[in-house]
PDB file of N, CA and C in Angstrom:
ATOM      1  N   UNK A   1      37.117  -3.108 -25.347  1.00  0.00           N
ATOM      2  CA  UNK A   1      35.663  -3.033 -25.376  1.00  0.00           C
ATOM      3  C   UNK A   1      35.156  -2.784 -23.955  1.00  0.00           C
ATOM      4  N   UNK A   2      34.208  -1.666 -23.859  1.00  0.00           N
ATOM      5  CA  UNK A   2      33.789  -1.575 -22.637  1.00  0.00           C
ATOM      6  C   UNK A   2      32.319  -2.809 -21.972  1.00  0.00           C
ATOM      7  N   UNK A   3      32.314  -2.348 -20.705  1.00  0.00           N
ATOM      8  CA  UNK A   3      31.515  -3.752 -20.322  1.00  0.00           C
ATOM      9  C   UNK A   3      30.081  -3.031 -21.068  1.00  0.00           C
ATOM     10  N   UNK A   4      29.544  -2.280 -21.273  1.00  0.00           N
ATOM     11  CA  UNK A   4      27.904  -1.622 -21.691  1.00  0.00           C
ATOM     12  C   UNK A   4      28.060  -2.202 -23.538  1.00  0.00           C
ATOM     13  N   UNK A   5      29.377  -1.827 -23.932  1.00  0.00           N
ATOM     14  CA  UNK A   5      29.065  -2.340 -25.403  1.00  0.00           C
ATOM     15  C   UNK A   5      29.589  -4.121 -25.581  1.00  0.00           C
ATOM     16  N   UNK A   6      29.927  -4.610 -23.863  1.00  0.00           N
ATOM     17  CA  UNK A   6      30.074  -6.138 -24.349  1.00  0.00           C
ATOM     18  C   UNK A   6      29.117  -7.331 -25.035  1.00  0.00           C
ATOM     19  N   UNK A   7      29.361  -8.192 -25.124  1.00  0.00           N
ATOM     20  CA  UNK A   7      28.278  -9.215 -25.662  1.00  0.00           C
ATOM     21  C   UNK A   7      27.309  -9.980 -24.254  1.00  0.00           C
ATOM     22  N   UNK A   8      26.168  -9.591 -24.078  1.00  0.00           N
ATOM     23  CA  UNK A   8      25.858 -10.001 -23.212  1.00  0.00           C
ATOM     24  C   UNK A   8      25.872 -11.332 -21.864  1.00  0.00           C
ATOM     25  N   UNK A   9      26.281 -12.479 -22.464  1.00  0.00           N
ATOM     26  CA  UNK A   9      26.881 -13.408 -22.142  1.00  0.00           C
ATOM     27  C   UNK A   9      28.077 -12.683 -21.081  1.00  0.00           C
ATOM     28  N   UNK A  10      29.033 -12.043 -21.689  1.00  0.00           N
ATOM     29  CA  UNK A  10      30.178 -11.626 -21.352  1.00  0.00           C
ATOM     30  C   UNK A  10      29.826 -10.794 -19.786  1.00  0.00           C
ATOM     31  N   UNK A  11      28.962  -9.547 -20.155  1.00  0.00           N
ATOM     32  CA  UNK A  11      28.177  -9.419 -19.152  1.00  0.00           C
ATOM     33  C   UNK A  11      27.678  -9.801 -18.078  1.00  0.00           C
ATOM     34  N   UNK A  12      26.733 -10.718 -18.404  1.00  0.00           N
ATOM     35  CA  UNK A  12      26.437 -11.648 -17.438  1.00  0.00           C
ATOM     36  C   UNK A  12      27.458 -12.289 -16.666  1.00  0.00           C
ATOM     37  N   UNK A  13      28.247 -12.819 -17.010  1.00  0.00           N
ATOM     38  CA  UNK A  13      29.048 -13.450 -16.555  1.00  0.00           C
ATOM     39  C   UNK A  13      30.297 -12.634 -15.573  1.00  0.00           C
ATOM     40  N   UNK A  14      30.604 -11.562 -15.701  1.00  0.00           N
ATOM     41  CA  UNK A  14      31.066 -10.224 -15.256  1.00  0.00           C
ATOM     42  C   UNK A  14      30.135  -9.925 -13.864  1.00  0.00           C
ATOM     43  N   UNK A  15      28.927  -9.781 -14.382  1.00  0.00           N
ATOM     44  CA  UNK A  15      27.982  -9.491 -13.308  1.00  0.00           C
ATOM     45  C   UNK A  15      27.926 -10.640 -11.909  1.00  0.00           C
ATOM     46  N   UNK A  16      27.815 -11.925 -12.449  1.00  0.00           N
ATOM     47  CA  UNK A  16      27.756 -13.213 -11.778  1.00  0.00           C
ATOM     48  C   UNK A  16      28.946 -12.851 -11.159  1.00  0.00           C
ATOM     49  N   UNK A  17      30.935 -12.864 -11.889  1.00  0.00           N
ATOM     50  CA  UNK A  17      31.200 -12.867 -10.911  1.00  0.00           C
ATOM     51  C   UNK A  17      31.538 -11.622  -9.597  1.00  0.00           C
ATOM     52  N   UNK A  18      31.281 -10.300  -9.806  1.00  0.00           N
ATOM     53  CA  UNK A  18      30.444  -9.099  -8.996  1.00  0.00           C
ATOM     54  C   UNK A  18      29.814  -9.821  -8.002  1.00  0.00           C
ATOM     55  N   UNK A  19      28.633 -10.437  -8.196  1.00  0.00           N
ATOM     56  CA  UNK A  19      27.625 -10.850  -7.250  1.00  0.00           C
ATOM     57  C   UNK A  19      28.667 -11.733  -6.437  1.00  0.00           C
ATOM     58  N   UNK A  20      29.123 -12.696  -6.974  1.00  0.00           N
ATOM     59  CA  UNK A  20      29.718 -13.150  -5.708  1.00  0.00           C
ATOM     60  C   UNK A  20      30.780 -12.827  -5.000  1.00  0.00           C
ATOM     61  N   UNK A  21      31.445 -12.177  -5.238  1.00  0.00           N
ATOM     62  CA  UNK A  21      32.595 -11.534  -4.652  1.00  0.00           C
ATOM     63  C   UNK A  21      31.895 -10.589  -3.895  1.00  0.00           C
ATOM     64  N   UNK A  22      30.799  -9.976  -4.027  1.00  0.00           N
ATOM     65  CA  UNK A  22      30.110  -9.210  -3.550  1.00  0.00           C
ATOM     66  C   UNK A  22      29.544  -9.848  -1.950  1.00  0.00           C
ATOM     67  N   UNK A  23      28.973 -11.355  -2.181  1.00  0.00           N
ATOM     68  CA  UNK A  23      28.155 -11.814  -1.029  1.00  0.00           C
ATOM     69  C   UNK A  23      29.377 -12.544  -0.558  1.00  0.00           C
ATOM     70  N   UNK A  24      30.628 -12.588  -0.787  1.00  0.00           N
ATOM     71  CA  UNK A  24      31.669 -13.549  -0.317  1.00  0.00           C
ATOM     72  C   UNK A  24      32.423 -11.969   0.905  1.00  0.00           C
ATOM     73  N   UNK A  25      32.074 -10.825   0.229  1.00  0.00           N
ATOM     74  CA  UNK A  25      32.906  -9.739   1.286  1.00  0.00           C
ATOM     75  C   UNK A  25      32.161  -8.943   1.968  1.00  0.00           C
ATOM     76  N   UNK A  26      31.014  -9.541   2.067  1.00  0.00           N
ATOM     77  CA  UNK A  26      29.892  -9.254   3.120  1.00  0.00           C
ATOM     78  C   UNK A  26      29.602  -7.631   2.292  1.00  0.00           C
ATOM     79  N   UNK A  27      29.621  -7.371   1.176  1.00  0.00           N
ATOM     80  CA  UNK A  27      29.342  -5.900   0.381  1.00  0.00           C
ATOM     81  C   UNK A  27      28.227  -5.574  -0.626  1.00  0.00           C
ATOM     82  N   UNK A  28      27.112  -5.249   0.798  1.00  0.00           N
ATOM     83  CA  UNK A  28      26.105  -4.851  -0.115  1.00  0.00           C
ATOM     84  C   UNK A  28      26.044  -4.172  -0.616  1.00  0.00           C
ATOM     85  N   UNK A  29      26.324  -2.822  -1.105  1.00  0.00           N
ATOM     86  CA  UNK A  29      26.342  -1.866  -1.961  1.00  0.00           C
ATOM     87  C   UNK A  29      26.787  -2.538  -3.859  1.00  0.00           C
ATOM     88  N   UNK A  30      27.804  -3.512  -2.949  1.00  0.00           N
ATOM     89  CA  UNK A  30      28.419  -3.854  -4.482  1.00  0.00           C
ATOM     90  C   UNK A  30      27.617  -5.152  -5.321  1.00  0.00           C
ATOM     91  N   UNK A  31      26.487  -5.685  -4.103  1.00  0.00           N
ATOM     92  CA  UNK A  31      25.898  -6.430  -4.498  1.00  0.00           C
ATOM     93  C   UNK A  31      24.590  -5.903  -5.098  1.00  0.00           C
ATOM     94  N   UNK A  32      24.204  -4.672  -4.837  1.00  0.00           N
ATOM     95  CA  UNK A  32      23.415  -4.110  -5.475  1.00  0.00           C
ATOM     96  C   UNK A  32      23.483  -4.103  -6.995  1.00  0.00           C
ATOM     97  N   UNK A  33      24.250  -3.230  -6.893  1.00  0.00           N
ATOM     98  CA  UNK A  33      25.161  -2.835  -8.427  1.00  0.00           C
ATOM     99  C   UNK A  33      25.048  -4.625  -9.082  1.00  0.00           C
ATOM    100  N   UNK A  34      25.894  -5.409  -8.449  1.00  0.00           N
ATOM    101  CA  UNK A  34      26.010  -6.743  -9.314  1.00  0.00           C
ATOM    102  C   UNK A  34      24.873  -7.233  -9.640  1.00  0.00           C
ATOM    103  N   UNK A  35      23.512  -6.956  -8.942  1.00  0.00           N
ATOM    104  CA  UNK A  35      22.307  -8.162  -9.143  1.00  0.00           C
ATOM    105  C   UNK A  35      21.714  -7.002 -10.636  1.00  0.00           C
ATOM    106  N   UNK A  36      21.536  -5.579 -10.191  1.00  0.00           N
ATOM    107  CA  UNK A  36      21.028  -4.780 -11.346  1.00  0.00           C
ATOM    108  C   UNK A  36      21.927  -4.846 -12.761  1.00  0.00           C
ATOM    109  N   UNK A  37      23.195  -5.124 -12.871  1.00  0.00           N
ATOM    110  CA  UNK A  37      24.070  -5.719 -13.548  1.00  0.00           C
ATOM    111  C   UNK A  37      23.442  -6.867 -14.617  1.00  0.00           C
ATOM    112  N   UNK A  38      22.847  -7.549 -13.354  1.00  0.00           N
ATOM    113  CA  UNK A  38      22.647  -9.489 -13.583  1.00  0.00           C
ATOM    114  C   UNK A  38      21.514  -8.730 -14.320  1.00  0.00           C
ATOM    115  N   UNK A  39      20.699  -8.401 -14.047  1.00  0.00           N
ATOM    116  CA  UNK A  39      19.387  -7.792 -14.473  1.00  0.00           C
ATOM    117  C   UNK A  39      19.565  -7.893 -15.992  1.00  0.00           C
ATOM    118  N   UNK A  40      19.927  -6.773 -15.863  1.00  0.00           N
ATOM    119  CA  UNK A  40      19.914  -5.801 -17.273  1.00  0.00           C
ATOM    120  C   UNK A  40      20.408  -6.854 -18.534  1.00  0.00           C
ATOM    121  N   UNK A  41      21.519  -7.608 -18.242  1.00  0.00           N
ATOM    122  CA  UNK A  41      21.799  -8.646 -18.841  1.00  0.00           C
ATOM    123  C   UNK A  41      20.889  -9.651 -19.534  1.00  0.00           C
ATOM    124  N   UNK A  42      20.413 -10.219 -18.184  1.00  0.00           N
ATOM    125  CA  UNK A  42      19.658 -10.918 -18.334  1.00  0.00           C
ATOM    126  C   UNK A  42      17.900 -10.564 -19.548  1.00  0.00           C
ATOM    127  N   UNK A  43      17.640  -9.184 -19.015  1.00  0.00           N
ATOM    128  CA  UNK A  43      16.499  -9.033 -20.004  1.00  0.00           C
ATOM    129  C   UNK A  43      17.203  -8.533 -21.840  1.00  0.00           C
ATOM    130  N   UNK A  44      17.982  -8.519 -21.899  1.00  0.00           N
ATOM    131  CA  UNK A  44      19.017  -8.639 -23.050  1.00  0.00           C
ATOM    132  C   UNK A  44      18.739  -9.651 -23.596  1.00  0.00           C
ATOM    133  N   UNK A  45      20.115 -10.728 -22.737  1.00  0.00           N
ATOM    134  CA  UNK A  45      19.450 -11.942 -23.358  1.00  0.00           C
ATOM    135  C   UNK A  45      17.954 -12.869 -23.599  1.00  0.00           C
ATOM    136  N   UNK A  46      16.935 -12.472 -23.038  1.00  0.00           N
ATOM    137  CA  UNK A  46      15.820 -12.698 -22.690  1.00  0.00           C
ATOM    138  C   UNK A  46      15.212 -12.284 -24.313  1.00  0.00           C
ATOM    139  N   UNK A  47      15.610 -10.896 -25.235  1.00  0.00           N
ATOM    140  CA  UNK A  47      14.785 -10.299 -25.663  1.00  0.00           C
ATOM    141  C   UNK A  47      15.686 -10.973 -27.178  1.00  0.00           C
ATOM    142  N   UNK A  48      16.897 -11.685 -27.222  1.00  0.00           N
ATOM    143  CA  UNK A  48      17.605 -12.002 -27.947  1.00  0.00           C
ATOM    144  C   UNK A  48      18.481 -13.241 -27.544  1.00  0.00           C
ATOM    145  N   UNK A  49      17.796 -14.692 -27.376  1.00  0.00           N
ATOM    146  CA  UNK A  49      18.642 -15.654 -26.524  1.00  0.00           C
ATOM    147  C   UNK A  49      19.431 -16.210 -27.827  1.00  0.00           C
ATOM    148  N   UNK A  50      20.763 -16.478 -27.204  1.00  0.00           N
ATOM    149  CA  UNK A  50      21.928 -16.789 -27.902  1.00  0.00           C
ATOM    150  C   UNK A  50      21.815 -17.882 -28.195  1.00  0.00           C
ATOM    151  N   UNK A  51      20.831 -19.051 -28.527  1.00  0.00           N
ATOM    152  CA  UNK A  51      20.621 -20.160 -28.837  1.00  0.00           C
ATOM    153  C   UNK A  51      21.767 -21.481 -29.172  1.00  0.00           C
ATOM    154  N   UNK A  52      22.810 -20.948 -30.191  1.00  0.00           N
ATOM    155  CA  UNK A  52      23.734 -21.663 -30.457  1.00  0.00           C
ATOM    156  C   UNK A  52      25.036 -21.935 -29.102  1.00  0.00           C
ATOM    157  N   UNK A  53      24.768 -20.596 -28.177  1.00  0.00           N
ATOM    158  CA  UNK A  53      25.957 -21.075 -26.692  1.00  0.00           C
ATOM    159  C   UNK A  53      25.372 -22.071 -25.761  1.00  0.00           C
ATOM    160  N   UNK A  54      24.922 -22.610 -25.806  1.00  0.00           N
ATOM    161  CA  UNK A  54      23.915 -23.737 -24.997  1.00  0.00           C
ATOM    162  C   UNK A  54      25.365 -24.197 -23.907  1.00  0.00           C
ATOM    163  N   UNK A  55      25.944 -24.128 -24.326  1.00  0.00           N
ATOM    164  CA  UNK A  55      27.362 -24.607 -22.869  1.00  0.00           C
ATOM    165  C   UNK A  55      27.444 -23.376 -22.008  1.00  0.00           C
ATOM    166  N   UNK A  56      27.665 -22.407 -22.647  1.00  0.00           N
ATOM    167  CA  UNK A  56      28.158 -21.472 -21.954  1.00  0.00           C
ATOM    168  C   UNK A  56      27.004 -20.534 -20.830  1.00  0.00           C
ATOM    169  N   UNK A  57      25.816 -20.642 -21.826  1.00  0.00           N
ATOM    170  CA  UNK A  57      24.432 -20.518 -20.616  1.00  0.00           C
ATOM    171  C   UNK A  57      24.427 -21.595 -19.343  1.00  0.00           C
ATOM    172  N   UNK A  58      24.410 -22.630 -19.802  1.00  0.00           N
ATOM    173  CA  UNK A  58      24.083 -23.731 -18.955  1.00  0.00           C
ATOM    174  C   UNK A  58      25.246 -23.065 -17.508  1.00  0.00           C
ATOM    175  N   UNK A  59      26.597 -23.054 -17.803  1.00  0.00           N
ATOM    176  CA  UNK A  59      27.742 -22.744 -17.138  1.00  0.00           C
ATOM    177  C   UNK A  59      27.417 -21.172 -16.334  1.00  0.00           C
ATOM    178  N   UNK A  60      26.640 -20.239 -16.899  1.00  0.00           N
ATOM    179  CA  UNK A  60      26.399 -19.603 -16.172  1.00  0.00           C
ATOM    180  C   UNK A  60      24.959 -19.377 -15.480  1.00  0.00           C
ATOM    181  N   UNK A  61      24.040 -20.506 -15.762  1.00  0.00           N
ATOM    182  CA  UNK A  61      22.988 -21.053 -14.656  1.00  0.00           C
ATOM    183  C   UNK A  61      23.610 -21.434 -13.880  1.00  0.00           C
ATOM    184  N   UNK A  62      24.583 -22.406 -13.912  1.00  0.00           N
ATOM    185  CA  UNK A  62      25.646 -23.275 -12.845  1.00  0.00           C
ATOM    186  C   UNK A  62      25.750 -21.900 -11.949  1.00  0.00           C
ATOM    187  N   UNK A  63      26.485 -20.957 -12.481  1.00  0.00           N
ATOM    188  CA  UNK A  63      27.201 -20.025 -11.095  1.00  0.00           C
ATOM    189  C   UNK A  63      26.103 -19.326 -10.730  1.00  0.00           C
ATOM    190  N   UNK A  64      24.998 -18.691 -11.666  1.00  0.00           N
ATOM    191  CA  UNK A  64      23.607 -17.724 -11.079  1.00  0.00           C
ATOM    192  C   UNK A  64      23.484 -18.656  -9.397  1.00  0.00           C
ATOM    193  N   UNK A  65      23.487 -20.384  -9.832  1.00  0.00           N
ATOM    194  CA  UNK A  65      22.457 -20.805  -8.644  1.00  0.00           C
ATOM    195  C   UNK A  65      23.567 -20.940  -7.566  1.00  0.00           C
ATOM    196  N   UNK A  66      24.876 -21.142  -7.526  1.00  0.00           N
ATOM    197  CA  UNK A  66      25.897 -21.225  -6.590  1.00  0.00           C
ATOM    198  C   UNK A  66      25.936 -19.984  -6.358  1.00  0.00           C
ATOM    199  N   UNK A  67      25.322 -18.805  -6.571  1.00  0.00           N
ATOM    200  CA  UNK A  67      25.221 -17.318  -6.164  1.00  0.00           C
ATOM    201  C   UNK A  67      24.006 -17.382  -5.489  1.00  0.00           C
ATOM    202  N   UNK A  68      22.844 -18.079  -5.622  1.00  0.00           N
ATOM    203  CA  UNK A  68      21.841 -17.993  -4.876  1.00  0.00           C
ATOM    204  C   UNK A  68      22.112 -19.239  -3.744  1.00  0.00           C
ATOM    205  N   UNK A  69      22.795 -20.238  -3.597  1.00  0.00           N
ATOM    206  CA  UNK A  69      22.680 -20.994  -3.024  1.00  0.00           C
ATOM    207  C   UNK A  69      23.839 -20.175  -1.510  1.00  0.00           C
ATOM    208  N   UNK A  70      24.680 -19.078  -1.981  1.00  0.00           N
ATOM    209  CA  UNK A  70      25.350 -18.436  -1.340  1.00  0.00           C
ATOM    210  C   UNK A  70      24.310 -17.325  -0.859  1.00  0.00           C
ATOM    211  N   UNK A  71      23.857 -16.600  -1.180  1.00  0.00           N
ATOM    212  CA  UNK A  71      22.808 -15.695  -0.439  1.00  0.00           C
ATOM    213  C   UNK A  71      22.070 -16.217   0.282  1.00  0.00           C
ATOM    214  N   UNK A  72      21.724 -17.613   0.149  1.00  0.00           N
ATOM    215  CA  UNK A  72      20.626 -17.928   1.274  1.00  0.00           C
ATOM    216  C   UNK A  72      21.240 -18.094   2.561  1.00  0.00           C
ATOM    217  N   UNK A  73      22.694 -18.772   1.873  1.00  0.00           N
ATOM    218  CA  UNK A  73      23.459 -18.952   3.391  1.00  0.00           C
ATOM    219  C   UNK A  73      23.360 -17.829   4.029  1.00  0.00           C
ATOM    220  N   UNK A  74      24.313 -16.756   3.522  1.00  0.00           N
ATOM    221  CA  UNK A  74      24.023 -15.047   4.245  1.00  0.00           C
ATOM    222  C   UNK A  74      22.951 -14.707   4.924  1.00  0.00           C
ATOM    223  N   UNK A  75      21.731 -14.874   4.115  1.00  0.00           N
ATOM    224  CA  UNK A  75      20.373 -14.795   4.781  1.00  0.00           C
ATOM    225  C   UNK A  75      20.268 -15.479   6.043  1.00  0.00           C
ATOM    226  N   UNK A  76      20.296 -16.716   6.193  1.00  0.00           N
ATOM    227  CA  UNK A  76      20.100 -17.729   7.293  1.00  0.00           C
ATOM    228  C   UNK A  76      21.018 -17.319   8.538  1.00  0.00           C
ATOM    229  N   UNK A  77      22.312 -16.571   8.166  1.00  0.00           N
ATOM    230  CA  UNK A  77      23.632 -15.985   9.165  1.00  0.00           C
ATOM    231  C   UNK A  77      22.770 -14.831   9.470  1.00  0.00           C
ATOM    232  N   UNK A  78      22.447 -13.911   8.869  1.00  0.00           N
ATOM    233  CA  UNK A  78      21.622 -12.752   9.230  1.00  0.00           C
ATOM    234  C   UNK A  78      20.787 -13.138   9.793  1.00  0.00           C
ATOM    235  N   UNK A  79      19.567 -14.046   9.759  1.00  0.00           N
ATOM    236  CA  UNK A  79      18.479 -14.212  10.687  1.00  0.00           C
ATOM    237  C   UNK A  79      18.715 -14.902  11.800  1.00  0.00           C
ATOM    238  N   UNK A  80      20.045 -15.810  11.999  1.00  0.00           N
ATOM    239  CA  UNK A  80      20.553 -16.346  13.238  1.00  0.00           C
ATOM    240  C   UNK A  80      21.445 -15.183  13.909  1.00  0.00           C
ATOM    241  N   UNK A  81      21.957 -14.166  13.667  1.00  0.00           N
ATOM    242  CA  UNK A  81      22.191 -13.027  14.744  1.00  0.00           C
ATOM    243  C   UNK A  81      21.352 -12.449  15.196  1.00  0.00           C
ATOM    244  N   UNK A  82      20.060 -11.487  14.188  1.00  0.00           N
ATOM    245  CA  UNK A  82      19.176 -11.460  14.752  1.00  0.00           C
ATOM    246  C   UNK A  82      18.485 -12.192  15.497  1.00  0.00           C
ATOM    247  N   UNK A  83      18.154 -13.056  15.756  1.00  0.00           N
ATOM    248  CA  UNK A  83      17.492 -14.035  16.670  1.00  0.00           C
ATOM    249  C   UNK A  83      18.298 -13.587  17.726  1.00  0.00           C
ATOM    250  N   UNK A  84      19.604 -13.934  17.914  1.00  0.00           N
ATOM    251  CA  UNK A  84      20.823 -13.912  18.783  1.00  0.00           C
ATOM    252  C   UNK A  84      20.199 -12.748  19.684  1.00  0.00           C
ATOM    253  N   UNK A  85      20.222 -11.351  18.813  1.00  0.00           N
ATOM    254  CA  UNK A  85      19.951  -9.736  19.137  1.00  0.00           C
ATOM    255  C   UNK A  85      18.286  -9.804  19.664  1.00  0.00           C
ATOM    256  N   UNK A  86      17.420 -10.943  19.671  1.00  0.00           N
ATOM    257  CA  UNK A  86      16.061 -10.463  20.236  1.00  0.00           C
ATOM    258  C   UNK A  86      15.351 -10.267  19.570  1.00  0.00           C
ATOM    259  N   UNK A  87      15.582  -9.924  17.730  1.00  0.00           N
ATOM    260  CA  UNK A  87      15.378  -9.650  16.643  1.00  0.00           C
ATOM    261  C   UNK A  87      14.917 -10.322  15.892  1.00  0.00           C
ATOM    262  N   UNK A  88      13.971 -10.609  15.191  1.00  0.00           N
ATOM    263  CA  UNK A  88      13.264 -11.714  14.311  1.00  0.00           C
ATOM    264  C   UNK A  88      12.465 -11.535  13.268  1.00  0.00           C
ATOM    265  N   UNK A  89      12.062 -11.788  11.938  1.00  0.00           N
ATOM    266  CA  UNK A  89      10.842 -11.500  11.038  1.00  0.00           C
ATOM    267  C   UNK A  89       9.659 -12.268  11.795  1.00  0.00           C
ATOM    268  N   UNK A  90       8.650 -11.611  11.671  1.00  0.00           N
ATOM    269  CA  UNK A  90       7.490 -12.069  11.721  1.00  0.00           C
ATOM    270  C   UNK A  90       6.654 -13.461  10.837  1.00  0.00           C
ATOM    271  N   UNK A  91       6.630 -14.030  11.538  1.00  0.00           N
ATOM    272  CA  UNK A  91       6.275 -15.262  10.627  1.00  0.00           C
ATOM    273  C   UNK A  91       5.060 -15.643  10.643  1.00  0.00           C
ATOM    274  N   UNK A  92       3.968 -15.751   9.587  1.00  0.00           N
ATOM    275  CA  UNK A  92       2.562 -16.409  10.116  1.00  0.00           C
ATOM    276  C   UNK A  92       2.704 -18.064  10.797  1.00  0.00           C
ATOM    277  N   UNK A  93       2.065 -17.969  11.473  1.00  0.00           N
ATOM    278  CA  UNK A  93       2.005 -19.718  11.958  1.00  0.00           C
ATOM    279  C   UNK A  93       0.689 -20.089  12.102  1.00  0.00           C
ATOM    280  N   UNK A  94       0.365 -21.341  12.510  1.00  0.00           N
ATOM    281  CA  UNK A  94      -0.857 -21.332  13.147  1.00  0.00           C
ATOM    282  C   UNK A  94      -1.237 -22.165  14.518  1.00  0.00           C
ATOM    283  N   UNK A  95      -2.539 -20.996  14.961  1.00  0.00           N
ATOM    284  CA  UNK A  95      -2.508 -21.397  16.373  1.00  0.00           C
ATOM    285  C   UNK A  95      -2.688 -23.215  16.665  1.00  0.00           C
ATOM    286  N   UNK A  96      -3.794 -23.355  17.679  1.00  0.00           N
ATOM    287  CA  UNK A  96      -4.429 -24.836  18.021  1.00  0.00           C
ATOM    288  C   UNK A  96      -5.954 -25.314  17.630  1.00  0.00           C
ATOM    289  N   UNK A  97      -6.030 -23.785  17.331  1.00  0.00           N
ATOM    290  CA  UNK A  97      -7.443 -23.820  16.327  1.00  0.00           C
ATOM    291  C   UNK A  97      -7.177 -23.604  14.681  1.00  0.00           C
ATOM    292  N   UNK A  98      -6.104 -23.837  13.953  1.00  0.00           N
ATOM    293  CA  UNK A  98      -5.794 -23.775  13.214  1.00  0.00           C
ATOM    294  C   UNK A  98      -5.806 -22.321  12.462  1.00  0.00           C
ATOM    295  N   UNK A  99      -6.105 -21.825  13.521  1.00  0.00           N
ATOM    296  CA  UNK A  99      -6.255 -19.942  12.630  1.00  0.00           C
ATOM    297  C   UNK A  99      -4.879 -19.614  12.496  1.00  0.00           C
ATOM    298  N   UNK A 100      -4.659 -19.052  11.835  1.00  0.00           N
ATOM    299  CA  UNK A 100      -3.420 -18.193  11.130  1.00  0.00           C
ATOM    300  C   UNK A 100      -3.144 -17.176  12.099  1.00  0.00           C
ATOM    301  N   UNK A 101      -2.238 -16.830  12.313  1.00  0.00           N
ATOM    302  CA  UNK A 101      -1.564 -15.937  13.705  1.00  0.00           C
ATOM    303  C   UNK A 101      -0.268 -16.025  13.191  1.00  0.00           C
ATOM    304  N   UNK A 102       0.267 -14.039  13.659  1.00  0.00           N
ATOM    305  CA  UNK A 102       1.568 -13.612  13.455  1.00  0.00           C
ATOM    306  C   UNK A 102       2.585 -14.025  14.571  1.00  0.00           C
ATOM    307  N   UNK A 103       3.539 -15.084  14.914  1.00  0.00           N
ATOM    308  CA  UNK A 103       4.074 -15.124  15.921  1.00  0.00           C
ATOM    309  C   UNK A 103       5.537 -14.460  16.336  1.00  0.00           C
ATOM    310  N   UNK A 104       5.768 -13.543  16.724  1.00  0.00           N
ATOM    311  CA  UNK A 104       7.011 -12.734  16.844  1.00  0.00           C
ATOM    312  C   UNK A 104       7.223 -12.989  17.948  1.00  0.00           C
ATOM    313  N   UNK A 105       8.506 -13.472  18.271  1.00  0.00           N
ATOM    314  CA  UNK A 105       9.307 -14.344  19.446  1.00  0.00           C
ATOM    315  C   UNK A 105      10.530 -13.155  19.825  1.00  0.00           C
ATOM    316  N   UNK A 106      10.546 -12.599  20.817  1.00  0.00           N
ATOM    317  CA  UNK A 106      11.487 -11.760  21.608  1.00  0.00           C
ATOM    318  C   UNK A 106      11.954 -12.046  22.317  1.00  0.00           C
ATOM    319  N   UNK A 107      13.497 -11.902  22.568  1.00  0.00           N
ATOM    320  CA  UNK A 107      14.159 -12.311  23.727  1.00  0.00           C
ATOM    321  C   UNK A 107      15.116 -10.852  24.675  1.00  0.00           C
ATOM    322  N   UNK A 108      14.817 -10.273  25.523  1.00  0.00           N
ATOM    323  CA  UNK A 108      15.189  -9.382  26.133  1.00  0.00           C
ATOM    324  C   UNK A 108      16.971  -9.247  26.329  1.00  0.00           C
ATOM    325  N   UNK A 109      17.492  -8.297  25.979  1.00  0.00           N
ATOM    326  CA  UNK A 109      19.187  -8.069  25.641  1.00  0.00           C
ATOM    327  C   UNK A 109      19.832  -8.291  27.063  1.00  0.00           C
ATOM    328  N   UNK A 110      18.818  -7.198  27.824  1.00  0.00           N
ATOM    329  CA  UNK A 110      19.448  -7.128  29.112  1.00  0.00           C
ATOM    330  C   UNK A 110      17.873  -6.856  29.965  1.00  0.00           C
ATOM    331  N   UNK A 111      18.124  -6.471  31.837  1.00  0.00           N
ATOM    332  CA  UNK A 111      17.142  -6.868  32.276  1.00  0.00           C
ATOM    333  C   UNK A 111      17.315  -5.791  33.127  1.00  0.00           C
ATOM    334  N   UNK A 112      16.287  -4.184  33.225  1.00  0.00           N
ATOM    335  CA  UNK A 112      16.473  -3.650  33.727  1.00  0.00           C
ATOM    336  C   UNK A 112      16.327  -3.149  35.173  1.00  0.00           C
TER     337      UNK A 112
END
């Protein structure tokens, strides 16, 4: 049986583990593919929930969130090099008058 005519569950779960093997080998391309994967699945089951697998959903909420609890790490490694590089998102903060202000923090690589 191919994975497009599998049972969605099956899918999903295929996809889940994609995604992480994906954010475990630093491979975004393949994490692309895995989350649109997760997707498609997901509005499947969404439009037809399998009611009677109540274990086997639950088990793959378990890994969805140990897949998100792994991307954030990635995220947080990515925004601590950047920082590293001088590099930063823009963050609103606020000033001493309580106004809202964009604060972007730069640190120079080298010094010419």
């Amino acid at each position: 049986m191919t994975t497009a005519m599998a049972d969605p569950l099956q899918r999903l779960s295929e996809a889940l583990d994609g995604e992480q093997r994906a954010l475990v080998e630093h491979d975004v391309a393949a994490l692309v593919v895995a989350t649109g994967n997760k997707l498609e699945a997901l509005r499947e089951l969404e439009r037809d929930p399998p009611l009677h697998d109540a274990a086997r959903l639950k088990e793959l909420a378990q890994r969805n969130h140990a897949n998100g609890v792994l991307l954030a790490r990635r995220r947080r490694e990515i925004n601590w090099a950047l920082r590293q590089l001088g590099r930063s998102e823009t963050s609103a903060a606020y000033d001493a008058k309580g106004q809202a202000q964009t604060v972007q923090a730069r640190r120079p690589l080298a010094v010419a």
